[in-house]
C-alpha atoms as a PDB file:
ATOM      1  CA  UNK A   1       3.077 -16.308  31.477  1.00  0.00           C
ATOM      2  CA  UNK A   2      -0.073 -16.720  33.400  1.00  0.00           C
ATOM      3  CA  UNK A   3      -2.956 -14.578  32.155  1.00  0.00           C
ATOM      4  CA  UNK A   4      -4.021 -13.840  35.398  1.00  0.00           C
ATOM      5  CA  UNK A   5      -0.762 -12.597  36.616  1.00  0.00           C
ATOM      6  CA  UNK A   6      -0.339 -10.700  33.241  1.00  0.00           C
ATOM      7  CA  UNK A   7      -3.557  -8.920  33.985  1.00  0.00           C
ATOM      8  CA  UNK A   8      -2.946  -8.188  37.723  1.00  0.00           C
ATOM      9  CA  UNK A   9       1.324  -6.779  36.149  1.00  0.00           C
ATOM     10  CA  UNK A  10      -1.433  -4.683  33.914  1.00  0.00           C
ATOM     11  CA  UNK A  11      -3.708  -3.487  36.218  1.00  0.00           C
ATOM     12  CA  UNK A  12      -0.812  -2.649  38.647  1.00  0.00           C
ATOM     13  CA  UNK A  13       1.041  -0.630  36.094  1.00  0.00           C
ATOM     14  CA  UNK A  14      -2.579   1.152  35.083  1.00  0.00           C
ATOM     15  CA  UNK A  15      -2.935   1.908  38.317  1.00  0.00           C
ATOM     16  CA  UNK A  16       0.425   3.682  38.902  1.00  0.00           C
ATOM     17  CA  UNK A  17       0.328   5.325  35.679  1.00  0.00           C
ATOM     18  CA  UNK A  18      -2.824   6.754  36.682  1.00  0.00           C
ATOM     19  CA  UNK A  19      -1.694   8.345  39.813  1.00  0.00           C
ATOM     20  CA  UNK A  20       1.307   9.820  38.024  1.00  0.00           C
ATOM     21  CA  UNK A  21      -0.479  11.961  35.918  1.00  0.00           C
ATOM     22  CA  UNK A  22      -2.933  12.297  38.832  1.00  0.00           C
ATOM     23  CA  UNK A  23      -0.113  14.213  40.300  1.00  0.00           C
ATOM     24  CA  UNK A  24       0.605  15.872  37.118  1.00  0.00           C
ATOM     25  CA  UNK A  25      -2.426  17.749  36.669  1.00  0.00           C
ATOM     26  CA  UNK A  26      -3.781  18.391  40.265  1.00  0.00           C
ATOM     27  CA  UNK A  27       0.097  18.506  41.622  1.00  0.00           C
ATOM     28  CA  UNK A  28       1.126  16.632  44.545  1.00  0.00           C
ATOM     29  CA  UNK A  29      -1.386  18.157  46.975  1.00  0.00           C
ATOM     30  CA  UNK A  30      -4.675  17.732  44.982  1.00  0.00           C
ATOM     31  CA  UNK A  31      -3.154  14.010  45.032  1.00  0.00           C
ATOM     32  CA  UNK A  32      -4.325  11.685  48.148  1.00  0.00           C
ATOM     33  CA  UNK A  33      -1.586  10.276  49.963  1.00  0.00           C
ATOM     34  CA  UNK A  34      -2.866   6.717  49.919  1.00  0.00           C
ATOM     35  CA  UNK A  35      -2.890   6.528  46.395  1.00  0.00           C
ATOM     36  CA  UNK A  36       0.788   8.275  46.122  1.00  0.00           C
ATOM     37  CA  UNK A  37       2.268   5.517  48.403  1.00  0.00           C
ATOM     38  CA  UNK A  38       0.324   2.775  46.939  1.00  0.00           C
ATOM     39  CA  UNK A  39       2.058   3.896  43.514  1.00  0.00           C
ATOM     40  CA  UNK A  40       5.159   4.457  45.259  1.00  0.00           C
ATOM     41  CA  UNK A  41       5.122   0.787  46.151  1.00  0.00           C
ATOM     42  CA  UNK A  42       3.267  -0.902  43.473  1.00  0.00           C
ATOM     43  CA  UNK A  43       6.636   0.845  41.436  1.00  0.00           C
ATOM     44  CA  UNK A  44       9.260  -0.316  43.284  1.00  0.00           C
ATOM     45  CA  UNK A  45       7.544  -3.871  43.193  1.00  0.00           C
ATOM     46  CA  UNK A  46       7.604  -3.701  39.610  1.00  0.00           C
ATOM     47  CA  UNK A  47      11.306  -2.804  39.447  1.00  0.00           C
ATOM     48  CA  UNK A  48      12.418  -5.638  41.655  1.00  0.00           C
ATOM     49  CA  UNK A  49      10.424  -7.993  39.674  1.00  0.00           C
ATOM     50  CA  UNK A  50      12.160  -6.477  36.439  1.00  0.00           C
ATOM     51  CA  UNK A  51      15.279  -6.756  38.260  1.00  0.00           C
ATOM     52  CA  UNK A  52      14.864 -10.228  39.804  1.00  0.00           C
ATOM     53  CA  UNK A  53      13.744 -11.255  36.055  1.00  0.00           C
ATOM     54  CA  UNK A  54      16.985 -10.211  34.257  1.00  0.00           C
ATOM     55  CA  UNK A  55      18.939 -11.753  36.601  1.00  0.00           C
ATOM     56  CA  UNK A  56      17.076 -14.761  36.549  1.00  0.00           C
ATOM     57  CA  UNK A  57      17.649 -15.129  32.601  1.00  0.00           C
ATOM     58  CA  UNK A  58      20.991 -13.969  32.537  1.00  0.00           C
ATOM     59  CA  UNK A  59      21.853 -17.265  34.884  1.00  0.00           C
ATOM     60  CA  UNK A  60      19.886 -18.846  33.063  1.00  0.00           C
ATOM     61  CA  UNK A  61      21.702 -18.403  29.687  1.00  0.00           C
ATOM     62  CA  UNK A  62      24.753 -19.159  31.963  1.00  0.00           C
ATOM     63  CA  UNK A  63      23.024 -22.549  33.103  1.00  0.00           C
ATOM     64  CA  UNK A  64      22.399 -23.711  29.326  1.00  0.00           C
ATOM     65  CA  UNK A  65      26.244 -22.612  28.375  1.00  0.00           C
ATOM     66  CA  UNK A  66      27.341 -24.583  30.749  1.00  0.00           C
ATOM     67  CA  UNK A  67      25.396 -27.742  29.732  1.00  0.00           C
ATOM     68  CA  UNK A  68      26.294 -27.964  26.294  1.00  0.00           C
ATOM     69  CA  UNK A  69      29.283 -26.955  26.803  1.00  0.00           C
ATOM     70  CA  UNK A  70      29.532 -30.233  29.435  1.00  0.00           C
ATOM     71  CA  UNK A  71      27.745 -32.185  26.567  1.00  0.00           C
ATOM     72  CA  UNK A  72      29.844 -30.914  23.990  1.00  0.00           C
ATOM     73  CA  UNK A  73      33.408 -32.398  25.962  1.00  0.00           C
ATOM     74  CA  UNK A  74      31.436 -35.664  26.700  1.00  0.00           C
ATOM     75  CA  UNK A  75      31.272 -34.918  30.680  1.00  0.00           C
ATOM     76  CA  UNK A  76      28.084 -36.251  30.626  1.00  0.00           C
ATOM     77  CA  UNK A  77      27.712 -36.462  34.626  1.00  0.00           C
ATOM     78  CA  UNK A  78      28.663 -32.873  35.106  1.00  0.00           C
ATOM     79  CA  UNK A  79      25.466 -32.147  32.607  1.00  0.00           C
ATOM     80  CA  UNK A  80      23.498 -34.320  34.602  1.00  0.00           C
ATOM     81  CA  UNK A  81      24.095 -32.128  37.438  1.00  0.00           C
ATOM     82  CA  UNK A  82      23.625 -29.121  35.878  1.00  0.00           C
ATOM     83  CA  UNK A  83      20.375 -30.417  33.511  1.00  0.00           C
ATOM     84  CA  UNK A  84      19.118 -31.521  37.337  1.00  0.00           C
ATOM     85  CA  UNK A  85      19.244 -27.904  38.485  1.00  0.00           C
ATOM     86  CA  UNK A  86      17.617 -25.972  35.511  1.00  0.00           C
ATOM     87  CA  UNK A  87      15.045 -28.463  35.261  1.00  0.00           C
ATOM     88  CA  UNK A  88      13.771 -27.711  38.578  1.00  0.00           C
ATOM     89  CA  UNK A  89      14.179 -24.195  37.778  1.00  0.00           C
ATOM     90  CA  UNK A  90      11.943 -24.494  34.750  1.00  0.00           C
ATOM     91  CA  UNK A  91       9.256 -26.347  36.580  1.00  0.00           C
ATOM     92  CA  UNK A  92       8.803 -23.555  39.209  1.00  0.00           C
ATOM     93  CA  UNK A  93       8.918 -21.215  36.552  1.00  0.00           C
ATOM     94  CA  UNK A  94       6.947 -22.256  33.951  1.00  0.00           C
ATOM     95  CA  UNK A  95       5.441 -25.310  35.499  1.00  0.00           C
ATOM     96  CA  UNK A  96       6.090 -29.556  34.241  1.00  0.00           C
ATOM     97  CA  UNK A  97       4.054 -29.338  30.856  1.00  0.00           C
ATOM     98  CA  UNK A  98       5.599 -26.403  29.585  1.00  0.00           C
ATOM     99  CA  UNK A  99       7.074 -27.373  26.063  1.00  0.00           C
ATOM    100  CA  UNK A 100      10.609 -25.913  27.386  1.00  0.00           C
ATOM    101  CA  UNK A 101      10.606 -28.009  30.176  1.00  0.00           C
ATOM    102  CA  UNK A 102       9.531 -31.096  28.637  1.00  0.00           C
ATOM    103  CA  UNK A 103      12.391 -30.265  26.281  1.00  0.00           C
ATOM    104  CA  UNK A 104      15.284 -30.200  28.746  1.00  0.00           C
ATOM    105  CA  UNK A 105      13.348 -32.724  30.593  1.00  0.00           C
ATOM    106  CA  UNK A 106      14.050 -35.068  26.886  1.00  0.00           C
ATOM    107  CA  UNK A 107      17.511 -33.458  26.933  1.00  0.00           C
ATOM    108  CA  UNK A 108      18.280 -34.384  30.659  1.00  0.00           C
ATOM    109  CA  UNK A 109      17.176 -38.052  30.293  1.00  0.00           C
ATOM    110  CA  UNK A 110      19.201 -38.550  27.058  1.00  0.00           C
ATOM    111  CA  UNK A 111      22.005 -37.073  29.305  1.00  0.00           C
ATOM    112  CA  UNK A 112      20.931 -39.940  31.919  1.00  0.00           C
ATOM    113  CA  UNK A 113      21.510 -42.709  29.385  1.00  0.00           C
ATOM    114  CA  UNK A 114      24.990 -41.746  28.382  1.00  0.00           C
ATOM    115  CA  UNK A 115      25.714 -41.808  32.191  1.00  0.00           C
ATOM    116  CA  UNK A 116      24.674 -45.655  32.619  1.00  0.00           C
ATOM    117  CA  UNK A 117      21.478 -44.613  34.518  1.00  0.00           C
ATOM    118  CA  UNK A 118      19.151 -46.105  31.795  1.00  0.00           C
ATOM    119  CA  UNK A 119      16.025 -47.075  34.483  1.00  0.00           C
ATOM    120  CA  UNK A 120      16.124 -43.489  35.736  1.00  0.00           C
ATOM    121  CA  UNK A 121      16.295 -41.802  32.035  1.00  0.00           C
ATOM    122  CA  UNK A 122      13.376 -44.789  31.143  1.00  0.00           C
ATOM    123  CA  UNK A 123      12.062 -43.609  33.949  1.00  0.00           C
ATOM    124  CA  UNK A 124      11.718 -39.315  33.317  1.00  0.00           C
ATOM    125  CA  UNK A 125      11.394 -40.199  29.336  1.00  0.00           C
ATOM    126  CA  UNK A 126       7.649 -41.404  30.157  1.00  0.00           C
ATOM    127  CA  UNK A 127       7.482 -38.667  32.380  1.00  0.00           C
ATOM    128  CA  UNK A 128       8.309 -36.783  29.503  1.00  0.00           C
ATOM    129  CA  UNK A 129       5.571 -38.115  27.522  1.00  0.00           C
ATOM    130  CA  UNK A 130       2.999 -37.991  29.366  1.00  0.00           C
ATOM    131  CA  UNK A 131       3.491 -34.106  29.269  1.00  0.00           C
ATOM    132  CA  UNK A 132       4.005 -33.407  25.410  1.00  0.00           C
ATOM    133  CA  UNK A 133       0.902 -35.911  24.987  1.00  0.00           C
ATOM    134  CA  UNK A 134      -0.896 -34.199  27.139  1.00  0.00           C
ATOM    135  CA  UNK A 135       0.354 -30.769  26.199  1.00  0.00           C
ATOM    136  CA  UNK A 136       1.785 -31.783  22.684  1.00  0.00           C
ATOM    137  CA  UNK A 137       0.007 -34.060  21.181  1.00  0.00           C
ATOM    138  CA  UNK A 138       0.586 -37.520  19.415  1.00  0.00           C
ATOM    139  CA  UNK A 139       1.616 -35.714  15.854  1.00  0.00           C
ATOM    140  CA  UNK A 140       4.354 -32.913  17.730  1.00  0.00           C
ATOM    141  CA  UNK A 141       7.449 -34.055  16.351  1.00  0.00           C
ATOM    142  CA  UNK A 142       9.001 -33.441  19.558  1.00  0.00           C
ATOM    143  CA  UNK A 143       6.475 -36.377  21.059  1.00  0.00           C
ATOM    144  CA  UNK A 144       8.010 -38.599  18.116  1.00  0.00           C
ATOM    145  CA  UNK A 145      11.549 -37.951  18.699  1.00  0.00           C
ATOM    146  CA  UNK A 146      10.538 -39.292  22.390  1.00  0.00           C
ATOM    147  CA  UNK A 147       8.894 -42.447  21.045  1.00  0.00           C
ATOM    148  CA  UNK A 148      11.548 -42.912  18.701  1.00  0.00           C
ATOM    149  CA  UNK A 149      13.932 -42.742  21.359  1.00  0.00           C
ATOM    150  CA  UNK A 150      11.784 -44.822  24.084  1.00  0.00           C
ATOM    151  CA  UNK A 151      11.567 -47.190  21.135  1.00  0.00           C
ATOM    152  CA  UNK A 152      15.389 -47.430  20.732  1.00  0.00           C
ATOM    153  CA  UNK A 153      16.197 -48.137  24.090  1.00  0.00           C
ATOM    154  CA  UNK A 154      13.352 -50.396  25.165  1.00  0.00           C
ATOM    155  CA  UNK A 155      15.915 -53.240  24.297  1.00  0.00           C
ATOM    156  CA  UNK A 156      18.844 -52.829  26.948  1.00  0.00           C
ATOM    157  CA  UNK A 157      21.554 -53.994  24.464  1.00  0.00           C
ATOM    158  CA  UNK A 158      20.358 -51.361  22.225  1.00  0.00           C
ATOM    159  CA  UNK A 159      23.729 -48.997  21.721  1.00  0.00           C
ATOM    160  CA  UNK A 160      22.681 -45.546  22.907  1.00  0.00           C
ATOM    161  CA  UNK A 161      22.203 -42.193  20.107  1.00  0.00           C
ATOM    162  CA  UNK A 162      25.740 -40.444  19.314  1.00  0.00           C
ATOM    163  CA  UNK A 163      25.353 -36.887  20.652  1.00  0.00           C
ATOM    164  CA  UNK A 164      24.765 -35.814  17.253  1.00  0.00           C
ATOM    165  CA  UNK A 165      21.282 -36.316  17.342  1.00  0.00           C
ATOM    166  CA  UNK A 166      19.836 -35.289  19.812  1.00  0.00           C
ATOM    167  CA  UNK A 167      18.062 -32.489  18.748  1.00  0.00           C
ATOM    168  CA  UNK A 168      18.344 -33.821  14.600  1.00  0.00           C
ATOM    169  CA  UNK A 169      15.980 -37.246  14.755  1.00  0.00           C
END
């Protein structure tokens, strides 16, 4: 998470502790009523961003379920589909160089390969390291696994990595 929006979730939560035991001790009258509402809403913002959160993850675990479970049965154009979606999902969230992106982002184009669409998974693979070089480094061994496999399928006769290892190399 952003510091700056970890500071300003801080500040906000300061701020409506504060008033609460504001109220406390001088009692709701000896309390302004700017500051009451202003705590009023800075709480309910709070609890729909908890809210909107959870929900958030819980699809999320949903998402990844159902891409290894596509991977797992070999239906590798259904997890194309669904690797498509979460991706995007991740880059809003946590923005293109985050490791976990760049991770699905490895996953998805591996995906893309198994599909036939070998210019396109050529294609996000440098896309993918460009990130973890950027954000990585050259020694990561996530940033190796994607050379290894750029270097593998450089050669377009080159039979394409068993399932199996994926995640292993």
């Amino acid at each position: 998470m952003p510091p700056i929006i970890l500071i300003g979730v801080s500040a906000a939560a300061m701020f409506a502790v504060g008033v609460g035991i504001s109220v406390l001790v001088g009692g709701v009258d000896g309390t302004p009523l700017w500051m009451r509402a202003v705590a009023i809403g800075i709480g309910m913002w709070l609890a729909t961003a908890y809210t909107t959160a959870t929900v958030e993850w819980a699809l999320d675990g949903r998402s990844v379920k159902q891409i290894r479970k596509h991977i797992a049965a070999h239906r590798f154009r259904d997890a194309a589909v669904e690797l498509h979606v979460y991706v995007k999902q991740l880059e809003k969230l946590c923005g293109s160089y985050d490791p976990l992106t760049l991770r699905w982002m490895y996953t998805q184009a591996h995906v893309l390969l198994h599909t036939g669409q070998r210019m396109r998974a050529m294609a996000l693979l440098a896309l993918v390291l460009d990130g973890q070089l950027t954000t990585l480094g050259p020694y990561h061994p996530d940033t190796r696994r994607s050379l290894r496999l750029l270097e593998r399928h450089t050669d377009v006769t080159a039979p394409i990595a068993p399932v199996e290892t994926w995640w292993r190399d």
